[in-house]
PDB file of N, CA and C in Angstrom:
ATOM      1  N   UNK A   1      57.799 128.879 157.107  1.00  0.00           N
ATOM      2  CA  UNK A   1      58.707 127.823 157.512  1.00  0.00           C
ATOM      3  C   UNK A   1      58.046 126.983 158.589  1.00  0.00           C
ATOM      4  N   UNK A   2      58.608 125.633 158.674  1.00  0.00           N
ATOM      5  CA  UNK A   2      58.113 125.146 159.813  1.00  0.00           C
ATOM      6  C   UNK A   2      59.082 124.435 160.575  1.00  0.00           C
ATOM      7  N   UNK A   3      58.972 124.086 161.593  1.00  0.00           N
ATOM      8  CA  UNK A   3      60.372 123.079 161.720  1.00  0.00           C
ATOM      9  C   UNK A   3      59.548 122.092 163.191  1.00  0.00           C
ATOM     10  N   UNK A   4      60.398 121.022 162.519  1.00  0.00           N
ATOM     11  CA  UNK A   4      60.253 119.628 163.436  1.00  0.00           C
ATOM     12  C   UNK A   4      61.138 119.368 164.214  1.00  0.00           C
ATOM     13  N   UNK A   5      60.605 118.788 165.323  1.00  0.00           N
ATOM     14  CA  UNK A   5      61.516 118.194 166.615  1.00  0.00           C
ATOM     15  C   UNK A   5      61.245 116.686 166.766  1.00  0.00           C
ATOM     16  N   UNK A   6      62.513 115.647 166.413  1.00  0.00           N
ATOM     17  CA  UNK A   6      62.830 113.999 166.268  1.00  0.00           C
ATOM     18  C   UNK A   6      61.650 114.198 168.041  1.00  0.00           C
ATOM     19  N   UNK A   7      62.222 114.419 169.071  1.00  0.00           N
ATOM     20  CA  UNK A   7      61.594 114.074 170.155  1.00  0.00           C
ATOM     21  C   UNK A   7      60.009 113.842 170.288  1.00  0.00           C
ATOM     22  N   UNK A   8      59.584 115.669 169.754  1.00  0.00           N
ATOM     23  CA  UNK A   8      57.916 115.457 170.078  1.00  0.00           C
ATOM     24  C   UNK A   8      57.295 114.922 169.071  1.00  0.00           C
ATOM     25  N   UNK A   9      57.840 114.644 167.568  1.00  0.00           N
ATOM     26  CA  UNK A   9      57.126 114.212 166.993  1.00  0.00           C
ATOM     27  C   UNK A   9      57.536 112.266 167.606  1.00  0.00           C
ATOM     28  N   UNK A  10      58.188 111.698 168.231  1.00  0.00           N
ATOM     29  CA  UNK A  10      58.116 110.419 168.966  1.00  0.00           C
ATOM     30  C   UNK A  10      57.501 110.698 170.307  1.00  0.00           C
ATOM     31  N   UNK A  11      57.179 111.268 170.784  1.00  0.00           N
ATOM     32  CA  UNK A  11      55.663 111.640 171.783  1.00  0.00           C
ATOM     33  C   UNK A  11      54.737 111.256 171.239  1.00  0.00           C
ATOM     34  N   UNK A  12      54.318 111.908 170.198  1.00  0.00           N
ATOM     35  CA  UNK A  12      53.023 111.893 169.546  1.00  0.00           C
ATOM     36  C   UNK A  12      52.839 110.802 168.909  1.00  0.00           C
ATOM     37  N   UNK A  13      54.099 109.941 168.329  1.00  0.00           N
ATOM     38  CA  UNK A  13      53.642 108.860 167.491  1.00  0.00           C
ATOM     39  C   UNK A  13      53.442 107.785 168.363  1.00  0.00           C
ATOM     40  N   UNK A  14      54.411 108.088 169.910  1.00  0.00           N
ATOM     41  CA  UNK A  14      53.683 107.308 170.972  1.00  0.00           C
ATOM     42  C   UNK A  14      52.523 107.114 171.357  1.00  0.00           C
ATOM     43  N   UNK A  15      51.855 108.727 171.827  1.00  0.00           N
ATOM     44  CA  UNK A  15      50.998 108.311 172.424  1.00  0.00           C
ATOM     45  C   UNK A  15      49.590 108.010 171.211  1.00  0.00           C
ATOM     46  N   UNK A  16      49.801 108.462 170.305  1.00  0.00           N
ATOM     47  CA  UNK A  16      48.824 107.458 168.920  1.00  0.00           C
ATOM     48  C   UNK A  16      48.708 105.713 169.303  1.00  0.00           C
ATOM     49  N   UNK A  17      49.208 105.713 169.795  1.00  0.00           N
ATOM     50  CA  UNK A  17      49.231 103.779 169.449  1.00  0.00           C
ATOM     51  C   UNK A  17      49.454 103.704 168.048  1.00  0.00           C
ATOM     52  N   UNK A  18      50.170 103.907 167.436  1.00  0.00           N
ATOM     53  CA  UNK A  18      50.712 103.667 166.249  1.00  0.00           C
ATOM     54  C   UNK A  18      51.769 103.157 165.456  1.00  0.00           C
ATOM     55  N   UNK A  19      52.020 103.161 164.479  1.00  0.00           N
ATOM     56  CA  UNK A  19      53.583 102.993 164.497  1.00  0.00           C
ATOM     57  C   UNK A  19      53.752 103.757 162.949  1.00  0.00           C
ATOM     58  N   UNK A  20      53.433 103.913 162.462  1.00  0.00           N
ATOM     59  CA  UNK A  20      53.633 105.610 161.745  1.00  0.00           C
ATOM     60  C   UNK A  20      52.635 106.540 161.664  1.00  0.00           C
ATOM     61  N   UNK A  21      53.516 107.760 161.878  1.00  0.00           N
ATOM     62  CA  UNK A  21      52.334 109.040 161.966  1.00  0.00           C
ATOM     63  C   UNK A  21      53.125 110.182 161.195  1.00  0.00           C
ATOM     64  N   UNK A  22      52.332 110.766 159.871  1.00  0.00           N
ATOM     65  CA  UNK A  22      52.424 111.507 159.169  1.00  0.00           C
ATOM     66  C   UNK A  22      52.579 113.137 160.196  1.00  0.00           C
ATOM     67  N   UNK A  23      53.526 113.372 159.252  1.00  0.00           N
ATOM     68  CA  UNK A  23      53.545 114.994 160.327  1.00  0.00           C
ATOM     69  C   UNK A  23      53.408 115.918 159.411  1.00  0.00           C
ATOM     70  N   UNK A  24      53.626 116.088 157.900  1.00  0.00           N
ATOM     71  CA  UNK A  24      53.829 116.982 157.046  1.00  0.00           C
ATOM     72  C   UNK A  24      53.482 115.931 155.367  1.00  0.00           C
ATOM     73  N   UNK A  25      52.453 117.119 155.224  1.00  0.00           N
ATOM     74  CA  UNK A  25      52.176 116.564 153.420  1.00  0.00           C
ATOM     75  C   UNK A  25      52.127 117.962 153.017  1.00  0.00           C
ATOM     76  N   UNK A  26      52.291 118.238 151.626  1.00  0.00           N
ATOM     77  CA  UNK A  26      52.385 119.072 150.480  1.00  0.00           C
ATOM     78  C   UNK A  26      52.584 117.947 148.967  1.00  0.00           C
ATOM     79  N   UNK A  27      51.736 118.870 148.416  1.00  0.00           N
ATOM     80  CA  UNK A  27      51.371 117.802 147.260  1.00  0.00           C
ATOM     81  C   UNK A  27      52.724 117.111 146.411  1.00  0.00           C
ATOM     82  N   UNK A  28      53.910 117.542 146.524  1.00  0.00           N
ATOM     83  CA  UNK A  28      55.319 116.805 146.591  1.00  0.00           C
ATOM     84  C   UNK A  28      55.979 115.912 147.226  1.00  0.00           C
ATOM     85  N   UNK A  29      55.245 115.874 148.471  1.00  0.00           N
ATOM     86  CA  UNK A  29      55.762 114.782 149.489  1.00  0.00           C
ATOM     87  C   UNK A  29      55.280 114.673 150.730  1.00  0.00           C
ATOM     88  N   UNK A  30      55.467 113.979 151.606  1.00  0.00           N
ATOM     89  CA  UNK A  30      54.448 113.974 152.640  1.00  0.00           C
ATOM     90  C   UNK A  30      55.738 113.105 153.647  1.00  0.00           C
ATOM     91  N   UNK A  31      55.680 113.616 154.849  1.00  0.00           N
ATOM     92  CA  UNK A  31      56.935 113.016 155.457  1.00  0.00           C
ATOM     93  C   UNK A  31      56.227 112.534 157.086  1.00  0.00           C
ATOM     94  N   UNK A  32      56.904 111.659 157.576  1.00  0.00           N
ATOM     95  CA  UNK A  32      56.103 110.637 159.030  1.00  0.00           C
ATOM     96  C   UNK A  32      57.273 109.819 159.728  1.00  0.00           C
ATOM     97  N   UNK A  33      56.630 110.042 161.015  1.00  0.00           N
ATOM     98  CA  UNK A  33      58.082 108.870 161.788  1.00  0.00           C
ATOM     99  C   UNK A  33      57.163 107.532 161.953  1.00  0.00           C
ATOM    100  N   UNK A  34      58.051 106.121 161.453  1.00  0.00           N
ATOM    101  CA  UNK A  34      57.988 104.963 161.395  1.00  0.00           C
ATOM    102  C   UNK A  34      58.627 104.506 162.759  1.00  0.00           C
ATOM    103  N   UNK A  35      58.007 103.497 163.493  1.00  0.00           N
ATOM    104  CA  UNK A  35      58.707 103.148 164.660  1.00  0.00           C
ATOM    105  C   UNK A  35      58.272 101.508 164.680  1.00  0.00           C
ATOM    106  N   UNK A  36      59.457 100.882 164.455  1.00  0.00           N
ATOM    107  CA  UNK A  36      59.473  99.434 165.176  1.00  0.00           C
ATOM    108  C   UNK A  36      60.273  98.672 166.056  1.00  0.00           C
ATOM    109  N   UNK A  37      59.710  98.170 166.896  1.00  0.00           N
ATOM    110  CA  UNK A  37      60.249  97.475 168.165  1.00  0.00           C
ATOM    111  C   UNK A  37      61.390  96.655 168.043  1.00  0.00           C
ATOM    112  N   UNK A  38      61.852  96.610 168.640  1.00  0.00           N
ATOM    113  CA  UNK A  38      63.013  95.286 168.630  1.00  0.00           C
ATOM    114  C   UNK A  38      61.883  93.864 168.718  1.00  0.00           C
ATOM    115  N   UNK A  39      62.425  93.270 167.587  1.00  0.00           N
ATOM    116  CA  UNK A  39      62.004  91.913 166.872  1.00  0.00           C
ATOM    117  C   UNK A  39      60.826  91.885 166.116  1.00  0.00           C
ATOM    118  N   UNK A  40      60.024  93.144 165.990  1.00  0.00           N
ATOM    119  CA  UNK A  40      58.790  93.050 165.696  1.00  0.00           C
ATOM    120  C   UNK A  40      59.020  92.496 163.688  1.00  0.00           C
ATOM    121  N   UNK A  41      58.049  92.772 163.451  1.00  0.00           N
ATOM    122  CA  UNK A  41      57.745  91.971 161.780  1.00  0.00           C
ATOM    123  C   UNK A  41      57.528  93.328 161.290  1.00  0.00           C
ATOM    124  N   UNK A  42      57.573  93.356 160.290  1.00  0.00           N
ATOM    125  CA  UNK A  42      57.749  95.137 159.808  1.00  0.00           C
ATOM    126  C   UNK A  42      56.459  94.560 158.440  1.00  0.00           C
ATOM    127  N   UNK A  43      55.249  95.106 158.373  1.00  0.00           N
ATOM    128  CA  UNK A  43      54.472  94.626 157.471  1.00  0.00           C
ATOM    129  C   UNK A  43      54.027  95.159 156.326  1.00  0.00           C
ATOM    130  N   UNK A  44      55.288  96.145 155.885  1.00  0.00           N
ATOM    131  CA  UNK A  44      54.577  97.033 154.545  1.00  0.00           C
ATOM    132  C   UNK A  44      54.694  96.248 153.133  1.00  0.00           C
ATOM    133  N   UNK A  45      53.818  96.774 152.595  1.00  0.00           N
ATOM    134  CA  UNK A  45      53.978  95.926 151.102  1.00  0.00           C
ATOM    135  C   UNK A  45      54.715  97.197 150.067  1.00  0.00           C
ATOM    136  N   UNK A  46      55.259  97.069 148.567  1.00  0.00           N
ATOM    137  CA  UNK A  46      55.222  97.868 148.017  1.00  0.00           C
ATOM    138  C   UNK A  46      54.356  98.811 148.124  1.00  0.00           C
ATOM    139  N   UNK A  47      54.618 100.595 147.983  1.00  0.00           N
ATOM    140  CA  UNK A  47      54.090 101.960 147.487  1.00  0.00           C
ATOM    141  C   UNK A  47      54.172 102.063 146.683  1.00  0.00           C
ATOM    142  N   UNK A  48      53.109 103.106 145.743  1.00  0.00           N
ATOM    143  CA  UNK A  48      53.189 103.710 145.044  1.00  0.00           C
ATOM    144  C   UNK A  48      53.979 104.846 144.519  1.00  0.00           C
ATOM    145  N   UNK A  49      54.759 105.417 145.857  1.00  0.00           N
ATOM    146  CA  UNK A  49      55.588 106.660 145.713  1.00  0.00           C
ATOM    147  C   UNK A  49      57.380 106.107 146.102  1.00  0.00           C
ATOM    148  N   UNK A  50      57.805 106.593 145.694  1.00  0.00           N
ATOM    149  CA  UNK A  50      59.557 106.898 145.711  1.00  0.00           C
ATOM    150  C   UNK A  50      59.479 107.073 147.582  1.00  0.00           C
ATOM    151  N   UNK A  51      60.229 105.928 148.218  1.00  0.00           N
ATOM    152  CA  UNK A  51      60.895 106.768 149.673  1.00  0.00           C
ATOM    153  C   UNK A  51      61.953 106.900 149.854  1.00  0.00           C
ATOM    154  N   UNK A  52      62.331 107.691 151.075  1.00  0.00           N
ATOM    155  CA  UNK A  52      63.673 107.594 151.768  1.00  0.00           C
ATOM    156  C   UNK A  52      63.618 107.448 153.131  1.00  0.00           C
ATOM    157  N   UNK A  53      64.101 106.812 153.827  1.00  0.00           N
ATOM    158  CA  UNK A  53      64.225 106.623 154.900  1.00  0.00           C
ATOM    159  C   UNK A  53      65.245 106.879 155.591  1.00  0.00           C
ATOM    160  N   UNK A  54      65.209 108.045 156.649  1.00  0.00           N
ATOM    161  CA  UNK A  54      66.617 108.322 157.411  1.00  0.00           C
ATOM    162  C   UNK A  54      66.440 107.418 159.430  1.00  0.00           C
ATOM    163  N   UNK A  55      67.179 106.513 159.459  1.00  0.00           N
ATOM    164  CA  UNK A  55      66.946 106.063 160.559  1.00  0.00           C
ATOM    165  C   UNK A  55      67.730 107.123 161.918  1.00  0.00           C
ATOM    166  N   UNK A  56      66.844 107.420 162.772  1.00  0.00           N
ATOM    167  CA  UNK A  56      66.994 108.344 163.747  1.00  0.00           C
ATOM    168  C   UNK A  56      67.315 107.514 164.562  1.00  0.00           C
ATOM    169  N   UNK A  57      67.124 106.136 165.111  1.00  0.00           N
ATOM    170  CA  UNK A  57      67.414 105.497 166.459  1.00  0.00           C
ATOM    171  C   UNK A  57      67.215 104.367 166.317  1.00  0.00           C
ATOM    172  N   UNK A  58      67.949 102.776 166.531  1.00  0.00           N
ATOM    173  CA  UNK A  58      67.868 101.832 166.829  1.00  0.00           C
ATOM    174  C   UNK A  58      68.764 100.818 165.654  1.00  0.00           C
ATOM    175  N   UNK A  59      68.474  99.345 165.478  1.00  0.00           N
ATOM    176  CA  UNK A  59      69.392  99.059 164.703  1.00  0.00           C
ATOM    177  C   UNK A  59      68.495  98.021 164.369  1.00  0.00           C
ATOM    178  N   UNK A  60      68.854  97.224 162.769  1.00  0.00           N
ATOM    179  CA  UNK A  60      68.350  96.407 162.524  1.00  0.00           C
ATOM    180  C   UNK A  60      68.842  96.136 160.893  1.00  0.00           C
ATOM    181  N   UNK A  61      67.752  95.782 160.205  1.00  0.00           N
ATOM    182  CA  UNK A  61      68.225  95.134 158.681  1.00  0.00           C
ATOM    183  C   UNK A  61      67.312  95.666 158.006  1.00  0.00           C
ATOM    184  N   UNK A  62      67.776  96.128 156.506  1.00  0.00           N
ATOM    185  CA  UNK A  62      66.379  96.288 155.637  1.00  0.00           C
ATOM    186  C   UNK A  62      66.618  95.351 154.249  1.00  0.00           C
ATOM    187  N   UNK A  63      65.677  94.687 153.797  1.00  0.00           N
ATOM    188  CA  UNK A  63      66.067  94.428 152.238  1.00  0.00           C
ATOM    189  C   UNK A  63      64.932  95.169 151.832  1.00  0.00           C
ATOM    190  N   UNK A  64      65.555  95.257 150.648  1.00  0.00           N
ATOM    191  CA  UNK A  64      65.214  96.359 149.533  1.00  0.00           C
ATOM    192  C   UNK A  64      65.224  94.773 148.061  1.00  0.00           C
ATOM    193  N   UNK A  65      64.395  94.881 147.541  1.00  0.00           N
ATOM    194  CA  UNK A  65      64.314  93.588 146.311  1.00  0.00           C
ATOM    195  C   UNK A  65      65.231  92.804 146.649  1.00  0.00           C
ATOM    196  N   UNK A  66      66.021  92.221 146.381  1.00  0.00           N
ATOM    197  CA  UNK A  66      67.009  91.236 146.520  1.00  0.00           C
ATOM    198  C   UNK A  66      68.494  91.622 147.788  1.00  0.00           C
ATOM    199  N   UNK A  67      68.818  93.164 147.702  1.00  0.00           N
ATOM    200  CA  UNK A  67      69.814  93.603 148.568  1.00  0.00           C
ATOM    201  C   UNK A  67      69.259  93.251 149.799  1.00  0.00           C
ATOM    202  N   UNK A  68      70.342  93.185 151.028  1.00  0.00           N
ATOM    203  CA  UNK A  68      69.599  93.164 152.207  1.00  0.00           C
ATOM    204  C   UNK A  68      71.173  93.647 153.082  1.00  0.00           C
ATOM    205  N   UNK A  69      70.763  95.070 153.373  1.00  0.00           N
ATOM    206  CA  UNK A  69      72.119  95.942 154.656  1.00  0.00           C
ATOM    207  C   UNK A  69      71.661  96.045 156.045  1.00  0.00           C
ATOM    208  N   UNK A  70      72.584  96.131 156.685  1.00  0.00           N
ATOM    209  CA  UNK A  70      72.274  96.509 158.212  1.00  0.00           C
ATOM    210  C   UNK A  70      72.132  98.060 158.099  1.00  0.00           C
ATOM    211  N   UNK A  71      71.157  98.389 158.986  1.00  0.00           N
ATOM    212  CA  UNK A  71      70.963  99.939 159.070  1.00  0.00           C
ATOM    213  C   UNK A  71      70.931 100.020 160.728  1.00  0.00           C
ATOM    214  N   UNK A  72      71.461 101.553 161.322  1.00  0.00           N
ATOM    215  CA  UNK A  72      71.980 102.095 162.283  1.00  0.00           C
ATOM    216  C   UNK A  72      71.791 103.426 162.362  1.00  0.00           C
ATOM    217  N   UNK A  73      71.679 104.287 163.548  1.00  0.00           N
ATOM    218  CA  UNK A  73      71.434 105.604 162.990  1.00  0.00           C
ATOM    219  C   UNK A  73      72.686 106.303 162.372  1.00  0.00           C
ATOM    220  N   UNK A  74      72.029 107.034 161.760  1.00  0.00           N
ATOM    221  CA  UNK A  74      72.588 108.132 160.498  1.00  0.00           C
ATOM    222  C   UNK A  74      72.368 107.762 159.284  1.00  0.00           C
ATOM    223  N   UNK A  75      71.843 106.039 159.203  1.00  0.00           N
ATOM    224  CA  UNK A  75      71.695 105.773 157.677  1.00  0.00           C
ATOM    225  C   UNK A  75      71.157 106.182 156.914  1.00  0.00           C
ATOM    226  N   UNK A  76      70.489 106.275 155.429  1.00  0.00           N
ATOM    227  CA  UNK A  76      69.829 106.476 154.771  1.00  0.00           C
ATOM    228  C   UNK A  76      69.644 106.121 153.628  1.00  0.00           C
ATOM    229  N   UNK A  77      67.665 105.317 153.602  1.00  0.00           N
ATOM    230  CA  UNK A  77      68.169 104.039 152.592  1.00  0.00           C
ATOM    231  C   UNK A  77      66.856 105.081 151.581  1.00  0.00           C
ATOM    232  N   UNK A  78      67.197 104.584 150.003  1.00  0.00           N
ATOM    233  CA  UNK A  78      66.092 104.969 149.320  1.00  0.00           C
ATOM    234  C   UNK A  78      65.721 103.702 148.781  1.00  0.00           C
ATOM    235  N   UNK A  79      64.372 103.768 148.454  1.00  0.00           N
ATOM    236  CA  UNK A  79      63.406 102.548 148.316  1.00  0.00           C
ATOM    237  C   UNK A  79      62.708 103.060 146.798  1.00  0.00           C
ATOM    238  N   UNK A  80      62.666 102.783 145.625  1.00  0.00           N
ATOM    239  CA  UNK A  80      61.787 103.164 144.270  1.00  0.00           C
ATOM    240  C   UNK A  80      60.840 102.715 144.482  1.00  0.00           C
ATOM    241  N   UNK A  81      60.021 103.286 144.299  1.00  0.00           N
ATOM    242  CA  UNK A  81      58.444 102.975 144.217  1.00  0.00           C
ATOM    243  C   UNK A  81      58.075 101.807 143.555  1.00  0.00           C
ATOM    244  N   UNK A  82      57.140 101.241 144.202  1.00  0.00           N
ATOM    245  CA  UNK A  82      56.892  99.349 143.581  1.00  0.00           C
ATOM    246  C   UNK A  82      57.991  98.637 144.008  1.00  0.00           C
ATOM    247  N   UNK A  83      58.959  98.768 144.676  1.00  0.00           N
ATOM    248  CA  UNK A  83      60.115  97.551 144.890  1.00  0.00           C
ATOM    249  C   UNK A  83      59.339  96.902 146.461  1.00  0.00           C
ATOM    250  N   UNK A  84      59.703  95.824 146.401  1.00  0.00           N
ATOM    251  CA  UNK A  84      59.266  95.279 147.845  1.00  0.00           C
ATOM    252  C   UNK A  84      60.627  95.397 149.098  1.00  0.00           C
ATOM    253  N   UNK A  85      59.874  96.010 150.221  1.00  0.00           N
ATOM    254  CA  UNK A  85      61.219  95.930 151.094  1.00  0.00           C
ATOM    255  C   UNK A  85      60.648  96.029 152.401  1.00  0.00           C
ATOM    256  N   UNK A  86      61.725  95.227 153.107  1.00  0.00           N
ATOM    257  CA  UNK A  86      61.181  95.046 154.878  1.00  0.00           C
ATOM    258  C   UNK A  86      62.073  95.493 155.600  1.00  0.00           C
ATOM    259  N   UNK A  87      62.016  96.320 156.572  1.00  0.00           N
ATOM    260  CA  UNK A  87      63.003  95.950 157.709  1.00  0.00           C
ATOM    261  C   UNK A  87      62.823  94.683 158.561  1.00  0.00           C
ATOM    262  N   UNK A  88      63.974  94.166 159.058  1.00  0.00           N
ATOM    263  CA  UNK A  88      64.100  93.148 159.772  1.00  0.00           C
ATOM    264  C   UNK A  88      64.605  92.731 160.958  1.00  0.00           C
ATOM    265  N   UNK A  89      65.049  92.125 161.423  1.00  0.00           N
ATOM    266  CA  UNK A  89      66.601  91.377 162.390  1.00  0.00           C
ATOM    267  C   UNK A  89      66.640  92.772 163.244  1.00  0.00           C
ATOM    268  N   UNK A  90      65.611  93.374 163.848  1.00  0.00           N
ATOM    269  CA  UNK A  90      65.502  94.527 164.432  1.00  0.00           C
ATOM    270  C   UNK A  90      66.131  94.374 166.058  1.00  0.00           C
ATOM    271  N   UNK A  91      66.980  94.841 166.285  1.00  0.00           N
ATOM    272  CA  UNK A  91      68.068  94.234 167.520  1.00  0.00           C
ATOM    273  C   UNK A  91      67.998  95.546 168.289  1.00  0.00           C
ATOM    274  N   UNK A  92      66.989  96.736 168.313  1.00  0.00           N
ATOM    275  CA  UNK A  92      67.233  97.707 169.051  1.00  0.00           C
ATOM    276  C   UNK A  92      66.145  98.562 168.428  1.00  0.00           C
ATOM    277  N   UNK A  93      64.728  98.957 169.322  1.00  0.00           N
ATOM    278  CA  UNK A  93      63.941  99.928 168.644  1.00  0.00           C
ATOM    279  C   UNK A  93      64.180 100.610 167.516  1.00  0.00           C
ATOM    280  N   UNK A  94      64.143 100.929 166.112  1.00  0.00           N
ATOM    281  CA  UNK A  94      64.121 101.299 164.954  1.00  0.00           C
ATOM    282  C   UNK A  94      62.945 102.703 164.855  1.00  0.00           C
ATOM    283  N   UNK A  95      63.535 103.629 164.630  1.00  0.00           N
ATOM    284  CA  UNK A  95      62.479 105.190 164.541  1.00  0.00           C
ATOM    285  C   UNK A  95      63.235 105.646 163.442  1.00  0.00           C
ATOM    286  N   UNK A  96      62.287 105.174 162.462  1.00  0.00           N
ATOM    287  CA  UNK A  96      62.529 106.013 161.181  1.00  0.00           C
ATOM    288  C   UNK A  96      61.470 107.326 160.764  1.00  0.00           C
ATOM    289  N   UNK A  97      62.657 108.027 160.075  1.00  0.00           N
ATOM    290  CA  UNK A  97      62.004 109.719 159.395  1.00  0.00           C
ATOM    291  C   UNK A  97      61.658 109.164 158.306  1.00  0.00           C
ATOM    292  N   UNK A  98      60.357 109.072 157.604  1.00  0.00           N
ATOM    293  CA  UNK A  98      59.713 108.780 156.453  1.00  0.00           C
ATOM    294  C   UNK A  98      59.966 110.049 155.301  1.00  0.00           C
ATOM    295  N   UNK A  99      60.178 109.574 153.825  1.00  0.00           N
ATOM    296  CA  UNK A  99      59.895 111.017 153.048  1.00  0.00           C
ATOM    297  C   UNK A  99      59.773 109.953 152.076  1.00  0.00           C
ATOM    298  N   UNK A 100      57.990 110.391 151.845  1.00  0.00           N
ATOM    299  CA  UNK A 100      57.192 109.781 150.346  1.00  0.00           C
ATOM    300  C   UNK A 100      57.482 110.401 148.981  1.00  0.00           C
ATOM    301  N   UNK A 101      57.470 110.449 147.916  1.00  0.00           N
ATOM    302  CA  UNK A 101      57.334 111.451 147.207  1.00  0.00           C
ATOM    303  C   UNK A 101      56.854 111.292 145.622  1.00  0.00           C
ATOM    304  N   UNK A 102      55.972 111.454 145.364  1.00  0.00           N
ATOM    305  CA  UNK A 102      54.960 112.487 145.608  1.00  0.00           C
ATOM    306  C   UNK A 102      54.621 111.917 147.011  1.00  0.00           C
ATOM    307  N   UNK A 103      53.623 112.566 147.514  1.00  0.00           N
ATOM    308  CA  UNK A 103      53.006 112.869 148.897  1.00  0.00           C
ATOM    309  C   UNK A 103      52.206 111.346 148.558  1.00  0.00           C
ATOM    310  N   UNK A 104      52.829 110.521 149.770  1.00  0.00           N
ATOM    311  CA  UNK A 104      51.786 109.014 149.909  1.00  0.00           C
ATOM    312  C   UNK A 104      50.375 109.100 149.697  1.00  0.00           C
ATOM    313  N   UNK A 105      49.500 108.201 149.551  1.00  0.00           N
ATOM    314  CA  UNK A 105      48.224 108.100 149.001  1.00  0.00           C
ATOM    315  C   UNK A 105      47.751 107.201 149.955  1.00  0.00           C
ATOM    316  N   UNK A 106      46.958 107.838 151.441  1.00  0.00           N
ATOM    317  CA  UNK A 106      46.622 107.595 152.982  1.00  0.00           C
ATOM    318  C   UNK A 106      45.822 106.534 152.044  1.00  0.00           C
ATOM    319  N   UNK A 107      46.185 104.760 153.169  1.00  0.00           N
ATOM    320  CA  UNK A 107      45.115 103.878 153.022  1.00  0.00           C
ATOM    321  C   UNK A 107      43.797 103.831 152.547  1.00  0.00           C
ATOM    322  N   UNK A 108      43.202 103.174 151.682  1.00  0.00           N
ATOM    323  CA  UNK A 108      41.619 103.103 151.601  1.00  0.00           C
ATOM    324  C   UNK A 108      41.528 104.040 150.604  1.00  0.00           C
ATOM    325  N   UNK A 109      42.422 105.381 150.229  1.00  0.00           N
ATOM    326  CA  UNK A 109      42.331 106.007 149.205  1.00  0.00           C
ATOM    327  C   UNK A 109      43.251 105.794 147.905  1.00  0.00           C
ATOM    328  N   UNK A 110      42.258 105.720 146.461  1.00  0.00           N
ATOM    329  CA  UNK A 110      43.355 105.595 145.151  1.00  0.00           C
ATOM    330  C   UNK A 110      43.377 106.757 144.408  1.00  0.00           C
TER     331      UNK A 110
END
């Protein structure tokens, strides 16, 4: 078993200079906290894998292809693989729990 803590894994994705950091892969899925600032531009393009996103802290907007909801914590949005989607209108730091699935395919690798 293993188990995660929302806090230290936002330590760590702090002190990375980052703004997502993978904490757990197994060849089924691979899971990471996403963190964006209030107002920042959120710059992902379509994946290859199925996500879900559970927002842990802050508030803002996501569209998903054409939909576009406000998200808050407790939400939880799923995204199909190949759809294009941004968060946005980010009105309060945004720390999202990532879950890829299959397990994302790290940059630079196909």
């Amino acid at each position: 078993m293993q188990v995660f803590h929302v806090p230290s894994l936002r330590e760590k994705l702090r002190a990375s200079h980052a703004s997502y950091r993978e904490f757990l892969r197994v060849p089924s899925m691979s899971c990471g906290l996403y963190s964006l600032p209030m107002g920042a531009d959120d710059p992902q393009v379509p994946h290859t894998e199925d996500e879900l996103y559970y927002v842990a802290s802050g508030e803002g907007r996501i569209r998903v292809g054409l939909e576009d909801q406000p998200v808050r914590p407790g939400a939880i949005v799923f995204v199909p693989k190949g759809v294009e989607h941004k968060f946005h209108s980010i009105t309060a730091d945004l720390v999202l729990l990532v879950v890829f699935s299959p397990a994302r395919t790290p940059p630079g690798e196909s």
